[in-house]
Protein backbone atom coordinates (compact mmCIF):
# COMPACT_ATOMS: atom_id res chain seq x y z
CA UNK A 1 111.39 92.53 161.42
CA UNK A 2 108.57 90.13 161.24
CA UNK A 3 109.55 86.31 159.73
CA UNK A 4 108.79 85.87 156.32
CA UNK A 5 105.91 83.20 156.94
CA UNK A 6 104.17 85.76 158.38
CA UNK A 7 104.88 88.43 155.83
CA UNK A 8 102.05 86.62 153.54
CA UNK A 9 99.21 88.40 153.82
CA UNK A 10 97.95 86.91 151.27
CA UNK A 11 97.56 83.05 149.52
CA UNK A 12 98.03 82.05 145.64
CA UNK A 13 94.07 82.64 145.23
CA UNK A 14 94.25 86.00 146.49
CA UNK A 15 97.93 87.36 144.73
CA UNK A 16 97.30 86.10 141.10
CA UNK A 17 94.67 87.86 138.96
CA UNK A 18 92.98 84.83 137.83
CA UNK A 19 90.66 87.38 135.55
CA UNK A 20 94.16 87.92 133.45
CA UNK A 21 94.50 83.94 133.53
CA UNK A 22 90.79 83.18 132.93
CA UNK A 23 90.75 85.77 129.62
CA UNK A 24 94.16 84.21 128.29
CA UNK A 25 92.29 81.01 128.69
CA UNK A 26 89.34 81.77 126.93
CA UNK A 27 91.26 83.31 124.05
CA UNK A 28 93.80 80.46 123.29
CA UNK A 29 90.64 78.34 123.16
CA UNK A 30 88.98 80.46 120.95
CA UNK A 31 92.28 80.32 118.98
CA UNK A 32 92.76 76.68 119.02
CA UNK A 33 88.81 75.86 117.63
CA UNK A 34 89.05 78.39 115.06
CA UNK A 35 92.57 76.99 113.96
CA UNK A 36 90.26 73.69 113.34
CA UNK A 37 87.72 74.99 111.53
CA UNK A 38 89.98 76.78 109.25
CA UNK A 39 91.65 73.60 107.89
CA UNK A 40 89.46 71.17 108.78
CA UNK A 41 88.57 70.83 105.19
CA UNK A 42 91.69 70.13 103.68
CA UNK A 43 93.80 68.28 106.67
CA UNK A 44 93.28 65.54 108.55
CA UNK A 45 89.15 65.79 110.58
CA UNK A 46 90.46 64.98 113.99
CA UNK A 47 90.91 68.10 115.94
CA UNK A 48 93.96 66.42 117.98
CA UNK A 49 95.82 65.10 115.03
CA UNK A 50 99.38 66.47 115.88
CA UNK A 51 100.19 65.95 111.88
CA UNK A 52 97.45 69.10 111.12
CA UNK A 53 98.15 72.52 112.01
CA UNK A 54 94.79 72.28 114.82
CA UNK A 55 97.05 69.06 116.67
CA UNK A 56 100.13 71.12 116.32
CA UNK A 57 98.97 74.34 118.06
CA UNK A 58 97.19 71.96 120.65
CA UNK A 59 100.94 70.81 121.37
CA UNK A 60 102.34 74.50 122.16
CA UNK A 61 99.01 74.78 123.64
CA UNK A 62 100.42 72.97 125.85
CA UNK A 63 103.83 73.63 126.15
CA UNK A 64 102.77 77.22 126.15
CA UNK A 65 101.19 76.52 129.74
CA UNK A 66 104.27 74.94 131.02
CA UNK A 67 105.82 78.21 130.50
CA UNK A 68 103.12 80.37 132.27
CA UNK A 69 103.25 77.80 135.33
CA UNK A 70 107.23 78.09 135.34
CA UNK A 71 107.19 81.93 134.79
CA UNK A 72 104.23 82.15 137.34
CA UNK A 73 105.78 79.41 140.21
CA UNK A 74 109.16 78.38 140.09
CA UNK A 75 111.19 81.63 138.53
CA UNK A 76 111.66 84.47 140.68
CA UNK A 77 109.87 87.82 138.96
CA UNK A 78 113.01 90.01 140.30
CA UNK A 79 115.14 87.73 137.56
CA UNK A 80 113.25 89.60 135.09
CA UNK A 81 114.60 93.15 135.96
CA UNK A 82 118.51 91.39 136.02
CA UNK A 83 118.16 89.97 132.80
CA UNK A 84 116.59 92.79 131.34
CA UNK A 85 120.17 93.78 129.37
CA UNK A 86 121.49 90.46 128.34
CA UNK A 87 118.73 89.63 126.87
CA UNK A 88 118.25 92.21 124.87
CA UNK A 89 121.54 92.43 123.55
CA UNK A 90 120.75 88.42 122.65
CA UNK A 91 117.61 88.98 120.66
CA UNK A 92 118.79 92.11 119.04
CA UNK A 93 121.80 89.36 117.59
CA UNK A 94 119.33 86.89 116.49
CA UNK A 95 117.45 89.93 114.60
CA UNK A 96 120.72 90.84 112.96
CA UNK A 97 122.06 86.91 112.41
CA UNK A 98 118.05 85.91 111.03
CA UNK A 99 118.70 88.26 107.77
CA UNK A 100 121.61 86.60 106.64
CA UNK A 101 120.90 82.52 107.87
CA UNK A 102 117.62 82.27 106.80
CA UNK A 103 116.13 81.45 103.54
CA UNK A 104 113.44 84.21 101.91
CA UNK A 105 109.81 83.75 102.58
CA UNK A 106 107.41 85.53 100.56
CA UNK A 107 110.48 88.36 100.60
CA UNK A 108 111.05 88.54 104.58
CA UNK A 109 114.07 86.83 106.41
CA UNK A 110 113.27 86.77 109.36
CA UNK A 111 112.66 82.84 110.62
CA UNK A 112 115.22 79.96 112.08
CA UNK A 113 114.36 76.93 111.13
CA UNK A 114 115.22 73.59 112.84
CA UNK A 115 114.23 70.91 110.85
CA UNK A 116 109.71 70.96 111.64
CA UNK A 117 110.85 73.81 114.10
CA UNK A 118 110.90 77.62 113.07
CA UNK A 119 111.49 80.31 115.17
CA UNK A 120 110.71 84.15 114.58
CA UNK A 121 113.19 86.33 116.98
CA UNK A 122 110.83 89.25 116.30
CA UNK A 123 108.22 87.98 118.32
CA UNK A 124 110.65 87.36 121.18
CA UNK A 125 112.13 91.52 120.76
CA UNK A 126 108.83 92.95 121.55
CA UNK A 127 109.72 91.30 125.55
CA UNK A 128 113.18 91.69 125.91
CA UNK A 129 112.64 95.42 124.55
CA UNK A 130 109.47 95.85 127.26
CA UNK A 131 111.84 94.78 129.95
CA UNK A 132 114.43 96.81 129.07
CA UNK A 133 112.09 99.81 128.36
CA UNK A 134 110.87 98.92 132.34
CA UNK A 135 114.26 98.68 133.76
CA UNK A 136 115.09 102.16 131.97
CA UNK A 137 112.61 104.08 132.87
CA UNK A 138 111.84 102.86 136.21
CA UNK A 139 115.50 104.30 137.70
CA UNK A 140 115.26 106.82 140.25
CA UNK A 141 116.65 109.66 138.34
CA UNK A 142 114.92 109.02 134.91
CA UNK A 143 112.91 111.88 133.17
CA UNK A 144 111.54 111.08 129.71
CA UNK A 145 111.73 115.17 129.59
CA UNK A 146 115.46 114.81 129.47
CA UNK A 147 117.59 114.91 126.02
CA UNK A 148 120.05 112.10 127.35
CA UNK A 149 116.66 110.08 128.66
CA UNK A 150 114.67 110.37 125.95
CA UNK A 151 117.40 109.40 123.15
CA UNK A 152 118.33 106.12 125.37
CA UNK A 153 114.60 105.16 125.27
CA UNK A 154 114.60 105.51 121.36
CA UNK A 155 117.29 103.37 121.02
CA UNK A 156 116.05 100.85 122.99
CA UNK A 157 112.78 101.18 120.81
CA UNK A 158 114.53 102.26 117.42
CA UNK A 159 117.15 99.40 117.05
CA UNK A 160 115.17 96.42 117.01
CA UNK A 161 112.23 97.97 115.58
CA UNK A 162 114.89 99.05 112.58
CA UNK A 163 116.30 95.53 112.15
CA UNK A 164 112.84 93.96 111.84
CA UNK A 165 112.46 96.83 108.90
CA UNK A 166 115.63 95.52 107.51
CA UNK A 167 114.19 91.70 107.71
CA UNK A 168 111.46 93.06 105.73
CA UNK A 169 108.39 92.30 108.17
CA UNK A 170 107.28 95.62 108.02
CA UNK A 171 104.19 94.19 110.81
CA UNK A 172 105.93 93.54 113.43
CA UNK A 173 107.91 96.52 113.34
CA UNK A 174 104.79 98.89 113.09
CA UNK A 175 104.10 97.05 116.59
CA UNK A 176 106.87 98.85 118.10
CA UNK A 177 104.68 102.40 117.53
CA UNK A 178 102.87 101.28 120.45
CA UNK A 179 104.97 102.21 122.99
CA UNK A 180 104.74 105.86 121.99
CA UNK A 181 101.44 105.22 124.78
CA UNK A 182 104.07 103.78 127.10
CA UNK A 183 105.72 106.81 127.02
CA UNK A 184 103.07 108.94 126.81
CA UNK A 185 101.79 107.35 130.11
CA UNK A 186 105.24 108.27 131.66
CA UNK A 187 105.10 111.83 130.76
CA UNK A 188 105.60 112.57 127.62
CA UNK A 189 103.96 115.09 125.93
CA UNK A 190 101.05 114.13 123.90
CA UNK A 191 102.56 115.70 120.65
CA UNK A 192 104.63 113.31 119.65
CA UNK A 193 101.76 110.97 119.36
CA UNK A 194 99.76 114.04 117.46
CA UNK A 195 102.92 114.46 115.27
CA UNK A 196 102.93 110.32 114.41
CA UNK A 197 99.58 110.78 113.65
CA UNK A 198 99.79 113.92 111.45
CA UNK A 199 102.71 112.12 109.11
CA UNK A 200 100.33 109.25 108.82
CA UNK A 201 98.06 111.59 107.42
CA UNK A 202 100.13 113.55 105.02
CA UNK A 203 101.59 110.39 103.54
CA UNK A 204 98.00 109.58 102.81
CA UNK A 205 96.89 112.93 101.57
CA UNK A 206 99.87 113.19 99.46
CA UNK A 207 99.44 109.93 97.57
CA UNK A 208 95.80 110.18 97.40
CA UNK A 209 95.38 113.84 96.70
CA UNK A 210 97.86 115.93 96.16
CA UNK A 211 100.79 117.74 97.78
CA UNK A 212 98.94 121.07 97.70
CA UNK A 213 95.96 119.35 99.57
CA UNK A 214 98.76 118.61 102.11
CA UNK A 215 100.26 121.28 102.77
CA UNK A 216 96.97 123.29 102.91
CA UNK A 217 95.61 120.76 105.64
CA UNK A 218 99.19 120.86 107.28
CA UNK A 219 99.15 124.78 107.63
CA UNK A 220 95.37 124.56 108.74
CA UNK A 221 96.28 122.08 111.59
CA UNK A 222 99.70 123.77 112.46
CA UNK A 223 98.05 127.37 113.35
CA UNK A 224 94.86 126.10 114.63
CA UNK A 225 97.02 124.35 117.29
CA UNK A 226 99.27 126.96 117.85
CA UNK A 227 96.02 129.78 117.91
CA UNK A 228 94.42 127.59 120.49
CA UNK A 229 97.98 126.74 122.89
CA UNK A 230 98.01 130.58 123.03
CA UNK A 231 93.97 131.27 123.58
CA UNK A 232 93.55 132.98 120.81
CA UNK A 233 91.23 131.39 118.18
CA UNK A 234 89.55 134.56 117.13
CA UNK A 235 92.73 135.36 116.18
CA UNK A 236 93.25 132.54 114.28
CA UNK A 237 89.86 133.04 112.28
CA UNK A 238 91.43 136.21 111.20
CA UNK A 239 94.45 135.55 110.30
CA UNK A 240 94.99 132.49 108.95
CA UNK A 241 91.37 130.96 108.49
CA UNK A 242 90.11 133.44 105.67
CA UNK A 243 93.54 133.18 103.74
CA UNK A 244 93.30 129.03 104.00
CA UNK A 245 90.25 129.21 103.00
CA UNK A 246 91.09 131.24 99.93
CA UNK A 247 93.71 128.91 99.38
CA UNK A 248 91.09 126.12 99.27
CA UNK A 249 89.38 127.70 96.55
CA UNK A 250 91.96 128.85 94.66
CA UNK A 251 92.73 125.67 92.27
CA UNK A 252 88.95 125.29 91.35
CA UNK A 253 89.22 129.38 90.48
CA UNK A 254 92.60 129.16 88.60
CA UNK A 255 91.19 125.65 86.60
CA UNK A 256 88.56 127.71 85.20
CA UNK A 257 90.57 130.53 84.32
CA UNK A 258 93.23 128.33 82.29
CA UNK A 259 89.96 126.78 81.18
CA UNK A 260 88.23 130.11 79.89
CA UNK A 261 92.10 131.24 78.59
CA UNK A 262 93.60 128.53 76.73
CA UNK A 263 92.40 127.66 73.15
CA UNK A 264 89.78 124.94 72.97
CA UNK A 265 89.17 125.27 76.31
CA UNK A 266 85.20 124.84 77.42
CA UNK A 267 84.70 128.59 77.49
CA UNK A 268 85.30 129.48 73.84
CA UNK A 269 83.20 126.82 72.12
CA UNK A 270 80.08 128.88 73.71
CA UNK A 271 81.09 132.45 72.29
CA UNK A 272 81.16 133.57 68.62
CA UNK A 273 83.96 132.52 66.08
CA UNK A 274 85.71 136.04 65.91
CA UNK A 275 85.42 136.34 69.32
CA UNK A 276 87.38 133.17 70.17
CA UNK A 277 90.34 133.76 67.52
CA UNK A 278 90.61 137.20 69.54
CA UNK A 279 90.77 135.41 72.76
CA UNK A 280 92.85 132.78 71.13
CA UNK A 281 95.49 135.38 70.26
CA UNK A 282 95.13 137.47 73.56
CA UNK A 283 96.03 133.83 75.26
CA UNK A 284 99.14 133.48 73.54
CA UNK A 285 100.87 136.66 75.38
CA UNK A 286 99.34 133.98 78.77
CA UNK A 287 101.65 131.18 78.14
CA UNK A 288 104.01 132.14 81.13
CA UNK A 289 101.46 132.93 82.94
CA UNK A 290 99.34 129.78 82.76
CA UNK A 291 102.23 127.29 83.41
CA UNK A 292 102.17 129.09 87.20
CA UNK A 293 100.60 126.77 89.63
CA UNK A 294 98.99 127.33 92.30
CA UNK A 295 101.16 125.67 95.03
CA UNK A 296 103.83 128.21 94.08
CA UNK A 297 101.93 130.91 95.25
CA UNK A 298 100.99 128.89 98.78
CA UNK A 299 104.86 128.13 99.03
CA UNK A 300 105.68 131.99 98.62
CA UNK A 301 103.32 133.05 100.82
CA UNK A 302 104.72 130.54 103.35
CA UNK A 303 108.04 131.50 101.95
CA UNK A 304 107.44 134.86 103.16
CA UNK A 305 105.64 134.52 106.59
CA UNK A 306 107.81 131.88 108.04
CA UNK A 307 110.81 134.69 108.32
CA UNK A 308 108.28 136.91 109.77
CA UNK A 309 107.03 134.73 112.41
CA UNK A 310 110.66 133.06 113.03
CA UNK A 311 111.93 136.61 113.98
CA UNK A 312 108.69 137.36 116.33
CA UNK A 313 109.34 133.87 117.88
CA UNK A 314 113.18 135.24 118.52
CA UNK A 315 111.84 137.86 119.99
CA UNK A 316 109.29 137.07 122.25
CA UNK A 317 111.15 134.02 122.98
CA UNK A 318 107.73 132.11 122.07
CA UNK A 319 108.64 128.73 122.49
CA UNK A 320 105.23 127.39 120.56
CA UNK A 321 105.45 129.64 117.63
CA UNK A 322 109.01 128.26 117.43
CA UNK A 323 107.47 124.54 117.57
CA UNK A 324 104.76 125.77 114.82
CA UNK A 325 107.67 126.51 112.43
CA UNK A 326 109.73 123.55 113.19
CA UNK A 327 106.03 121.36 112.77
CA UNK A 328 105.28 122.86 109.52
CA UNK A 329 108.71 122.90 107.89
CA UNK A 330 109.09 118.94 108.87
CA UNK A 331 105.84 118.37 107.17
CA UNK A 332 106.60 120.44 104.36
CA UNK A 333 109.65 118.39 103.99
CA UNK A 334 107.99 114.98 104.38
CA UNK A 335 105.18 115.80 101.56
CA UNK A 336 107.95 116.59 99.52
CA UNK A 337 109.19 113.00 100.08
CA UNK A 338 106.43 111.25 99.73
CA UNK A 339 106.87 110.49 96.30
CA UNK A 340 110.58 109.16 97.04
CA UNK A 341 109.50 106.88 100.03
CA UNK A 342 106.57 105.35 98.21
CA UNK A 343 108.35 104.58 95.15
CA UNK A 344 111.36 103.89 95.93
CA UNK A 345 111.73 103.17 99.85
CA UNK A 346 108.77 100.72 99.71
CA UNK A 347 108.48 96.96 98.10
CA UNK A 348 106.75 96.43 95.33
CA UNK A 349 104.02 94.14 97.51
CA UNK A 350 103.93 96.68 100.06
CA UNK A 351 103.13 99.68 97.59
CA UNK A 352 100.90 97.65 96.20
CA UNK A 353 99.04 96.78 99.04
CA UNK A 354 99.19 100.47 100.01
CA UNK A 355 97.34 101.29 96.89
CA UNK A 356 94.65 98.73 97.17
CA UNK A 357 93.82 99.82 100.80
CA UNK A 358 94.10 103.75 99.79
CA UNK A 359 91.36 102.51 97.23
CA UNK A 360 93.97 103.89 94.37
CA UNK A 361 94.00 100.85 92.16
CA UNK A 362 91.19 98.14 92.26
CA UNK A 363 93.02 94.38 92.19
CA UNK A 364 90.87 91.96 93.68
CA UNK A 365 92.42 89.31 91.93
CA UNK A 366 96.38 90.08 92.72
CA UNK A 367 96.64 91.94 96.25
CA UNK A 368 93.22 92.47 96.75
CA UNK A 369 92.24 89.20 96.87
CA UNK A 370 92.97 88.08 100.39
CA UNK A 371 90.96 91.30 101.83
CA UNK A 372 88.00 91.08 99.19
CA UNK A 373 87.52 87.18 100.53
CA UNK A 374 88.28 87.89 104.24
CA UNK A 375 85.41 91.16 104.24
CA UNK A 376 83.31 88.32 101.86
CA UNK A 377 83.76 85.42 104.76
CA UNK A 378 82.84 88.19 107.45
CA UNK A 379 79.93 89.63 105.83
CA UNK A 380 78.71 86.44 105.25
CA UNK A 381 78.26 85.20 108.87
CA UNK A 382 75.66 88.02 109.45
CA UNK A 383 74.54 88.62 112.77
CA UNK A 384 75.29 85.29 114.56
CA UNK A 385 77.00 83.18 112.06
CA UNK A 386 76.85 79.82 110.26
CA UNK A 387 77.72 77.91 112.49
CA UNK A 388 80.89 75.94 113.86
CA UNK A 389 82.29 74.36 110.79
CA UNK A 390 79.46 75.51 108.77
CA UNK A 391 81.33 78.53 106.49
CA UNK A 392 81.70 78.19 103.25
CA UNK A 393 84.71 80.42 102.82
CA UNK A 394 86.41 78.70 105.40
CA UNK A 395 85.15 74.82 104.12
CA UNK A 396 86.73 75.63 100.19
CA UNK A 397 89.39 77.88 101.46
CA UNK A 398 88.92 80.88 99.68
CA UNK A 399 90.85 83.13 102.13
CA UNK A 400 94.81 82.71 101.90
CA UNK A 401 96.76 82.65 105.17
CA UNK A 402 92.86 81.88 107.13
CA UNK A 403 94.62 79.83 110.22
CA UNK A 404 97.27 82.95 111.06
CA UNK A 405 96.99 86.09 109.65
CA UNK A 406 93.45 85.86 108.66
CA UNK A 407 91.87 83.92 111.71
CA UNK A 408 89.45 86.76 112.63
CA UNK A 409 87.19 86.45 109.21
CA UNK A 410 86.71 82.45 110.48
CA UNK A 411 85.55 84.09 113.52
CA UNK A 412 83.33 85.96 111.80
CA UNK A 413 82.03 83.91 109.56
CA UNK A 414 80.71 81.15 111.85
CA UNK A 415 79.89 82.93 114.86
CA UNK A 416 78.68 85.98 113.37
CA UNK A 417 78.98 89.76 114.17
CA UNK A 418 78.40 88.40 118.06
CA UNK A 419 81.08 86.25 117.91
CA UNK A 420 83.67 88.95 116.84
CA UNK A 421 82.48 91.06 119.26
CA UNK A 422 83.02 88.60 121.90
CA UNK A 423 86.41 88.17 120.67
CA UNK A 424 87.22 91.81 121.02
CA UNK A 425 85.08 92.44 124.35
CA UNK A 426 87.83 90.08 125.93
CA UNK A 427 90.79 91.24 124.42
CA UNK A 428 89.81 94.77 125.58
CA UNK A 429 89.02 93.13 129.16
CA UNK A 430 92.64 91.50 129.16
CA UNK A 431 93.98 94.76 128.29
CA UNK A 432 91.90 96.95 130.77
CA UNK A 433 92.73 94.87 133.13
CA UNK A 434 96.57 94.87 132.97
CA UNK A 435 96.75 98.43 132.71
CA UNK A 436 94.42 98.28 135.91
CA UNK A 437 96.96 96.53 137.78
CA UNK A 438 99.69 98.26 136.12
CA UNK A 439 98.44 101.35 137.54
CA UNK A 440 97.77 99.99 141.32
CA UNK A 441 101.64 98.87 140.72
CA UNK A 442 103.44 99.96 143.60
CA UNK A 443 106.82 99.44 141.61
CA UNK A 444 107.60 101.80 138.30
CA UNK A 445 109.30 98.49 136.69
CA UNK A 446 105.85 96.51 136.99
CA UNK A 447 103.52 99.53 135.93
CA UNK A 448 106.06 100.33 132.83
CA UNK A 449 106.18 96.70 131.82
CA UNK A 450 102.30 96.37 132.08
CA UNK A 451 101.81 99.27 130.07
CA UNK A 452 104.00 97.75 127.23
CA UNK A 453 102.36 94.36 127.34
CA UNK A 454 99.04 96.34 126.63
CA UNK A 455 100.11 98.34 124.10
CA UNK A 456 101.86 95.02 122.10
CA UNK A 457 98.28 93.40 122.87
CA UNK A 458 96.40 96.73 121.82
CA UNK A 459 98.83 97.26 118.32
CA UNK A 460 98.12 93.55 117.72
CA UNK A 461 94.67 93.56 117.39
CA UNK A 462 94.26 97.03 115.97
CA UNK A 463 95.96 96.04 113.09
CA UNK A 464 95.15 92.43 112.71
CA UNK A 465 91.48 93.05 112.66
CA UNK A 466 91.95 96.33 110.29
CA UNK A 467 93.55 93.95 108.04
CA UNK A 468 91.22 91.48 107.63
CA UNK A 469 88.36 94.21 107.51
CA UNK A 470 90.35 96.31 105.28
CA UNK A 471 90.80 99.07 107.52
CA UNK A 472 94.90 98.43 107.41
CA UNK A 473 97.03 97.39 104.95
CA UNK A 474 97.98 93.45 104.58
CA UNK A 475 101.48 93.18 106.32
CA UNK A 476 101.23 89.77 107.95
CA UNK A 477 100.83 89.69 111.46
CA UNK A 478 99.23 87.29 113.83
CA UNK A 479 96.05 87.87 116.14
CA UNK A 480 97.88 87.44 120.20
CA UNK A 481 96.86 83.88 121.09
CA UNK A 482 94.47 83.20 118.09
CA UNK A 483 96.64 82.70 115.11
CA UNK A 484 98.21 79.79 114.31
CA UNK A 485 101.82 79.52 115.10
CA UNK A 486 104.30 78.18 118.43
CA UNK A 487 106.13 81.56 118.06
CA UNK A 488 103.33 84.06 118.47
CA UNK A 489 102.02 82.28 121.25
CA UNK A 490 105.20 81.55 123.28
CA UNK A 491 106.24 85.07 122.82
CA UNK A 492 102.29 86.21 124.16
CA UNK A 493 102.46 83.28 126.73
CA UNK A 494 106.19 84.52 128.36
CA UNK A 495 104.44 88.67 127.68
CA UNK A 496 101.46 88.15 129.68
CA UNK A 497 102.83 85.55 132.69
CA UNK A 498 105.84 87.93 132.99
CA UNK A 499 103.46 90.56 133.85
CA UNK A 500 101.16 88.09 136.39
CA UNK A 501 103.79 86.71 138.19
CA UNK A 502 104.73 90.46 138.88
CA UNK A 503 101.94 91.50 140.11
CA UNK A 504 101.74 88.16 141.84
CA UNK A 505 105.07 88.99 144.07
CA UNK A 506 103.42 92.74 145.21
CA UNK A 507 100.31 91.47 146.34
CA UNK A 508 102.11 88.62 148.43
CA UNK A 509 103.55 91.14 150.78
CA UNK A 510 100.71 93.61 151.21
């Protein structure tokens, strides 16, 4: 066995991934400018002044890079791994103990505070749950096809993301949807992402249409998928495309027949007197007839062919007609609920918001407003911007919240529609290239843990910058390493150098 001096085959240069280090870099400066030019107007001019919120993240600025230099050099990466349960079980106690400790804010409990000092244990869950996820899923025998398997990881994933619900930050727990691609990477099958993405899209139709729109889209997308598993999509045109599209039709048919039917309607005041009090009277024998709507007959016919096809599934033994049944049903059910879970699951704030973004209700002087000036403060920097503490927005502090959640729209307003795609060009370069390490990984535990600091990173952004461009409802959470606050960036600081150091101890020993 050789000596361990001569097991390094390669130097600090070589093992670290400076690129990951480098883009970090870049983005906390970004951060820490933009943090300046957001308040600069209304707090103290100097940059470095540790009394305004631009000296104060310059602070965990730097205590930020204490951490990555301690993670990176002095701790060993295999303590990670050993930890993995402990502190888990910690954070998911601070979750708990944060909801009844501290005080409300803006209806969320979910911050310690120390005197100056407040903490956020969500923002610490999203690593102790990635190394746990790691640990998990990197044992010898583990297959995210297996019951037992697969319920351990949702627990893992489920119970902090629930107690974050509880705390009411309904933004950091939508984080936690992100590791679906974690899982996904590991092998599990792409439906349950597809199935995420079809509630989504029911919950919207539902409010914003109407449950018969839903359940005609859901029955399109449920035998077009099962038509196409099985080859078959001539088969599907047959069978189930001319009767949707029928379906499709049929309120705009059955509106004008109630139309041309009931008295007053638009038909009669175009046809002679006498020939309207006959109609008038011939409508009366209708009434039944007219209260019918036509999602009854969609739910009979589905009432109908669902014992039909459960039977053939029986007896075939057709495990995807079986999953076709079970798909619509759920669906079915969730429509249903719709109603219930927006009304009286959500907040009033959050349905609200909801509404605003769905384009339901126009309020852009209540819940509206923050979006209305962010997309104004945007839209005004054009194609490179006004320059560095130049926007007007920012100067008079139009947009609420513009140092954390709402960083991006100072972005855009002073360095333009360049500088916000700068932004994002290196945030999807920092991600790239973690899942490109993850992937050369020679260890499951590194490639499952770089896959989850990605997809934190990746939900992050995709939501952040949704919100501020209206894309995604407002539901307050920070831009990784741009937004204002010692939490967020501790918690991305510890994410990211947990992953370097890593990779750092694999390429020592190549």
């Amino acid at each position: 066995m050789l000596e361990p001096s001569s097991q390094y085959k390669r130097g600090l240069k070589q093992a670290v991934d400076w690129r990951i280090v480098i883009y970090y870099l870049i983005l906390v400066f970004i951060g820490w400018i933009n943090i300046y030019a957001s308040i600069h107007s209304s707090e103290p001019a100097s940059i470095f002044d540790w009394t305004a919120r631009s000296g104060k993240q310059f602070i965990w600025i730097l205590t930020s890079l204490g951490l990555a230099a301690l993670i990176l050099f002095v701790l060993n990466p295999r303590l990670w791994e050993v930890i993995s349960i402990p502190s888990y079980v910690f954070v998911v106690a601070l979750l708990v103990l944060v909801i009844f400790v501290s005080r409300d804010v803006k209806g969320s409990h979910s911050w310690f505070e120390f005197g100056p000092i407040k903490f956020q244990p969500a923002e610490i869950s999203k690593i102790t749950t990635s190394l746990l996820l790691a640990a998990t899923m990197s044992k010898p025998n583990f297959k995210i096809g297996k019951a037992k398997d697969f319920l351990t990881v949702a627990l893992i994933i489920g119970l902090p993301m629930l107690t974050i619900v509880a705390e009411s930050e309904t933004g950091s727990a939508l984080v936690y949807v992100g590791f679906l691609f974690v899982l996904y990477r590991e092998g599990l099958t792409g439906w349950l992402i597809a199935i995420a993405g079809m509630c989504i899209l029911l919950f919207i139709l539902t409010l914003t249409a109407s449950s018969y729109t839903s359940i005609l889209v859901l029955a399109g997308i449920v035998t077009l998928a099962y038509f196409l598993q099985t080859s078959r999509f001539g088969t599907w045109i047959k069978r189930c495309g001319l009767p949707l599209l029928f379906f499709a039709f049929l309120p705009r048919i059955w509106t004008w027949l109630c139309e041309w039917l009931v008295p007053g309607g638009a038909a009669l005041g175009s046809v002679d007197p006498s020939v309207a009090e006959a109609i008038t009277l011939a409508a009366g024998k209708w009434t039944m007839l007219l209260k019918f709507k036509p999602i009854y007959l969609m739910l009979a016919v589905c009432a109908c062919a669902i014992p039909i096809c459960m039977v053939r599934a029986y007896r075939d033994k057709h495990i995807y007609l079986w999953a076709a049944i079970g798909a619509f049903l759920l669906g079915t059910l969730l429509t249903f609920s719709t109603e219930f879970l927006f009304n009286d699951v959500l907040q009033d704030h959050q349905r609200a918001r909801i509404e605003v973004l769905l384009g339901m209700k126009e309020d852009l002087a209540g819940v509206g407003y923050n979006v209305n000036q962010s997309k104004i403060a945007i839209g005004s920097g054009g194609l490179f911007g006004k320059g560095f503490l130049q926007g007007t927005q920012t100067t008079y502090g139009f947009v609420p919240e513009q140092s954390t959640d709402f960083i991006f729209c100072t972005v855009g307003e002073e360095w333009g529609f360049v500088g916000c795609a700068v932004v994002i060009l290196l945030y999807v370069l920092l991600i790239s290239r973690i899942i490109a390490d993850a992937e050369k990984s020679r260890e499951s535990f590194t490639r499952i843990y770089g896959y989850c600091v990605a997809s934190c990173i990746f939900m992050h952004l995709f939501i952040n910058v949704g919100m501020t461009i209206g894309l995604m409802p407002v539901i307050g959470i920070p831009l990784p390493l741009l937004s204002y606050g010692g939490s967020s960036l501790w918690a991305f600081t510890i994410l990211i150098f947990i992953f370097v150091a890593l990779d750092r101890q694999e390429k020592k020993y190549f």
